[in-house]
C-alpha atoms as a PDB file:
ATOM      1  CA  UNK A   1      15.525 -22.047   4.620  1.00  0.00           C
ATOM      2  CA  UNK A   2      13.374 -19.214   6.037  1.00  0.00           C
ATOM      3  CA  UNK A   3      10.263 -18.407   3.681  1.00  0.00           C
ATOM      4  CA  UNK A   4       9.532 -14.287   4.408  1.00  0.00           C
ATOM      5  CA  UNK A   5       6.450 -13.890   5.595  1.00  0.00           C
ATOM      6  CA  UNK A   6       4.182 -10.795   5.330  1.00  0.00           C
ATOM      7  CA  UNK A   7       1.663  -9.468   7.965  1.00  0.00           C
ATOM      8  CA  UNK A   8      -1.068  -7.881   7.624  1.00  0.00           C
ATOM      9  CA  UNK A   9      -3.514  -5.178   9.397  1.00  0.00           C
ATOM     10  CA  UNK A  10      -7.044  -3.868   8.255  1.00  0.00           C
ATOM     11  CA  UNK A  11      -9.267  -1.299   9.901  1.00  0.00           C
ATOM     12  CA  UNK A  12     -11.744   1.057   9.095  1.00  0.00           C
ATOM     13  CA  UNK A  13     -10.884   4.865  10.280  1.00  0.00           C
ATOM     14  CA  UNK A  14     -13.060   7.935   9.907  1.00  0.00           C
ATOM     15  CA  UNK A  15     -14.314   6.571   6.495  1.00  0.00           C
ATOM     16  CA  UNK A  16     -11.704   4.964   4.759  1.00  0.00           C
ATOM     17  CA  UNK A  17     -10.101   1.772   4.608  1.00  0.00           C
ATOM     18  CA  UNK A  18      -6.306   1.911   6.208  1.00  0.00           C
ATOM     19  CA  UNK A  19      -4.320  -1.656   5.018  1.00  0.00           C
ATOM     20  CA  UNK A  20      -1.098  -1.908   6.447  1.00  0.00           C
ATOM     21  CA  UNK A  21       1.538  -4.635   5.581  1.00  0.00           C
ATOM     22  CA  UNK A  22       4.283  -5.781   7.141  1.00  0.00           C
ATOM     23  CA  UNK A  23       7.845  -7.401   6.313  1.00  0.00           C
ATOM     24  CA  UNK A  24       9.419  -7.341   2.842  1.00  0.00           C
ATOM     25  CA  UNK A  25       7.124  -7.120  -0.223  1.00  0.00           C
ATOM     26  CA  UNK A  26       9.464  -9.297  -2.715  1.00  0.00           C
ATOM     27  CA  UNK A  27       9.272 -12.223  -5.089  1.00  0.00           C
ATOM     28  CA  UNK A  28       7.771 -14.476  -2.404  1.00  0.00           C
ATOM     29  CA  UNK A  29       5.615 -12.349  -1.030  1.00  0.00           C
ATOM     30  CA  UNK A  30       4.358  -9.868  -3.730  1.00  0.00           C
ATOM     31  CA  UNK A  31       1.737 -11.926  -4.774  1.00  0.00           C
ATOM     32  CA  UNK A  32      -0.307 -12.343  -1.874  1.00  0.00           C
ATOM     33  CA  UNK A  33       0.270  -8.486  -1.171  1.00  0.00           C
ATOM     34  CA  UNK A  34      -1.638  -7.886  -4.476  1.00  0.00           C
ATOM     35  CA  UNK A  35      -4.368 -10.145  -3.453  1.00  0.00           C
ATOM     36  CA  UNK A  36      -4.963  -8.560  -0.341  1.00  0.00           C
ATOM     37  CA  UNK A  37      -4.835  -5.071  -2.100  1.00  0.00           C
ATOM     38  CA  UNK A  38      -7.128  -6.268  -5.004  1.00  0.00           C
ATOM     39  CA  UNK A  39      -9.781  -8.051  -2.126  1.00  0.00           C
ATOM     40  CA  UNK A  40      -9.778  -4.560  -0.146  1.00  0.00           C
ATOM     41  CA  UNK A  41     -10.450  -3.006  -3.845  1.00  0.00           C
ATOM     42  CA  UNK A  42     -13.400  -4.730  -4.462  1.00  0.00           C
ATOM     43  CA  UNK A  43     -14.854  -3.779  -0.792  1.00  0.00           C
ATOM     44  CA  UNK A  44     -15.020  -0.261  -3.154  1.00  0.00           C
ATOM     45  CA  UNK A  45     -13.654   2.345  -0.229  1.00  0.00           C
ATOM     46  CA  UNK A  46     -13.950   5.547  -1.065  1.00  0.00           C
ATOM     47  CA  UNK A  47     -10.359   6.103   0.289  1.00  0.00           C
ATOM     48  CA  UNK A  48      -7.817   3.649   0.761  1.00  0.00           C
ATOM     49  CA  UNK A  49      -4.473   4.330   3.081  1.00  0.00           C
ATOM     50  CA  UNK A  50      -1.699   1.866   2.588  1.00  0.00           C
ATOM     51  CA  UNK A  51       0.387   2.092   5.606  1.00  0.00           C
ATOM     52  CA  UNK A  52       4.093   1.446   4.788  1.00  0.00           C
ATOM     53  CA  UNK A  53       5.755   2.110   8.250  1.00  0.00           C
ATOM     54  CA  UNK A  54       6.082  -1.738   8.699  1.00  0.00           C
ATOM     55  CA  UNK A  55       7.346  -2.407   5.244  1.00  0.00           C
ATOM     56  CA  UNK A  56      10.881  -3.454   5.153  1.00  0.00           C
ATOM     57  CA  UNK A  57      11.346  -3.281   1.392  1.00  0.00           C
ATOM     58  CA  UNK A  58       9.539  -3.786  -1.689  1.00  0.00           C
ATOM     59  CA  UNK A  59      10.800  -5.548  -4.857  1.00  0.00           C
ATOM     60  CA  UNK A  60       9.411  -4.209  -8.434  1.00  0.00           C
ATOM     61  CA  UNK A  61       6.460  -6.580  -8.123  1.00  0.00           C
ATOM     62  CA  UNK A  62       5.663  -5.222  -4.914  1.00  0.00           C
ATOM     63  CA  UNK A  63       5.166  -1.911  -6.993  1.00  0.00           C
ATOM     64  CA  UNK A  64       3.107  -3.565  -9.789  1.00  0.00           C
ATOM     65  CA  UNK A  65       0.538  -4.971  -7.202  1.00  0.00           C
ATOM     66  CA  UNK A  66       0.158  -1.044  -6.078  1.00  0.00           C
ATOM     67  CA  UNK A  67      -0.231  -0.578  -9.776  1.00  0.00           C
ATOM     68  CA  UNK A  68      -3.008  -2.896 -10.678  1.00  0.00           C
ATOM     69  CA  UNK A  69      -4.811  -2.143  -6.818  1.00  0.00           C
ATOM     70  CA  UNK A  70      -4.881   2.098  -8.742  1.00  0.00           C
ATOM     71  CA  UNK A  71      -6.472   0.720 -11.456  1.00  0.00           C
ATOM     72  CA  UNK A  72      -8.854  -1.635  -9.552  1.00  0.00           C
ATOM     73  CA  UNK A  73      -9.663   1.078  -7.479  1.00  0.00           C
ATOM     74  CA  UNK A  74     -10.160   3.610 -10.384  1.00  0.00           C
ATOM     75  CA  UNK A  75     -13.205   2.375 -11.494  1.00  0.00           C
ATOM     76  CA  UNK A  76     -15.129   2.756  -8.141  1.00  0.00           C
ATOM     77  CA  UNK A  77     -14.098   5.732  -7.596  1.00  0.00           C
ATOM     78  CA  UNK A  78     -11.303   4.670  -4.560  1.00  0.00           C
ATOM     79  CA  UNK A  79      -8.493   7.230  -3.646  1.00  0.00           C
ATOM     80  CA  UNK A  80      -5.561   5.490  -2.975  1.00  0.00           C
ATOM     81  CA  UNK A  81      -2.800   7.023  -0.263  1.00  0.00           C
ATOM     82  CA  UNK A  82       0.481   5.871   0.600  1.00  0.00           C
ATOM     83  CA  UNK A  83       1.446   6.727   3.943  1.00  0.00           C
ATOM     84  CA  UNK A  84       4.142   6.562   7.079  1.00  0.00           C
ATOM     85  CA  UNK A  85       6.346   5.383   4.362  1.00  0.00           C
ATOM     86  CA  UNK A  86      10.139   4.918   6.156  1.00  0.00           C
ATOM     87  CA  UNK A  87      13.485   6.207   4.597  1.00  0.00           C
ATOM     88  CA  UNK A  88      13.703   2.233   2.368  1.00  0.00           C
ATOM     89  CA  UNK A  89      10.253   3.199   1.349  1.00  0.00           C
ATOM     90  CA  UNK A  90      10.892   6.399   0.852  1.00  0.00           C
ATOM     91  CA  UNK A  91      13.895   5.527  -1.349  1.00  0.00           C
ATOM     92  CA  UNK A  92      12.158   3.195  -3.440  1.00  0.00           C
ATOM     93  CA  UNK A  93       9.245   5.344  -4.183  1.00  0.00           C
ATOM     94  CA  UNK A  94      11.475   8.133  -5.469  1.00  0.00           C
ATOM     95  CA  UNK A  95      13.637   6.284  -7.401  1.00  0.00           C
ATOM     96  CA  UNK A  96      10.678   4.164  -9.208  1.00  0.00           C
ATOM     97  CA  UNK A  97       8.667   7.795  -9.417  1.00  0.00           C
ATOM     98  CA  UNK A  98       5.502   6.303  -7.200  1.00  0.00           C
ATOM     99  CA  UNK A  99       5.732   9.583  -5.591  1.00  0.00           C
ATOM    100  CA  UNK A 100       4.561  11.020  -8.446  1.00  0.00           C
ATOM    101  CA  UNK A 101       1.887   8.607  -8.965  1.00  0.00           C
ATOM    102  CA  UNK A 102       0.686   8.131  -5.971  1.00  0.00           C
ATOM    103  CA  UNK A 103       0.168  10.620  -2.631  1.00  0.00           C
ATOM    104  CA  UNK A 104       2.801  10.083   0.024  1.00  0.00           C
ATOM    105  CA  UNK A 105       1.727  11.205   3.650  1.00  0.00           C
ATOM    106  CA  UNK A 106       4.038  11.383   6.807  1.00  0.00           C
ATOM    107  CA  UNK A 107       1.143   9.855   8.755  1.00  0.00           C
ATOM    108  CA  UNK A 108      -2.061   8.407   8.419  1.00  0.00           C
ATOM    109  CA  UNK A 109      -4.290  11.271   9.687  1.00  0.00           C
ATOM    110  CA  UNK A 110      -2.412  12.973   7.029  1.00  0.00           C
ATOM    111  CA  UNK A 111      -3.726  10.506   4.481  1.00  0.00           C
ATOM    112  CA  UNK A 112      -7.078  11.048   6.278  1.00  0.00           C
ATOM    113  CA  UNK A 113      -7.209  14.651   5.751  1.00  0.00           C
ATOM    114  CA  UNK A 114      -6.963  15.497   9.571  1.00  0.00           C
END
């Protein structure tokens, strides 16, 4: 039995904090992706780029952990910007109406305002 794993990525660019995950964000995995979102939270960047280009997929959990990392964000002030998402991602945000919630950006300078 393989147990999916989930990478991770964090750097600092130009000001904000860019995370980006890697794999498929499902049952087994969505809780550690909402720890690492809720850890880079309480670092209290100003901006925050999620970088979905290395996401596979991402279960409903997956979108609750981007959920509760909005509202940990929220109260320090921390912008939070989906970005590079790929056609799956794509997909999935539509459909579940994170688009609307969140800002999508083709690429991380994008996200960064560049």
């Amino acid at each position: 039995m393989t147990v999916n794993a989930l990478g991770w990525n964090s750097e600092q660019r130009a000001g904000a904090t860019v995370l980006a995950p890697s794999g498929r964000i499902d049952e087994s995995t969505a809780d550690s992706f909402k720890d690492f979102l809720l850890a880079a939270m309480a670092e209290e960047p100003a901006i925050a780029i999620i970088d979905l280009e290395g996401v596979d997929y991402m279960s409903s959990r997956g979108l609750r952990a981007l959920t509760l990392a909005q509202r940990a964000g929220q109260g320090a002030g921390t912008t939070i910007v989906l970005a590079r998402p790929n056609e799956t991602m794509r997909e999935i945000l539509g459909i579940s109406r994170y688009d609307m919630v969140f800002r999508v950006a083709d690429t991380v300078e994008d996200a960064l305002g560049h």
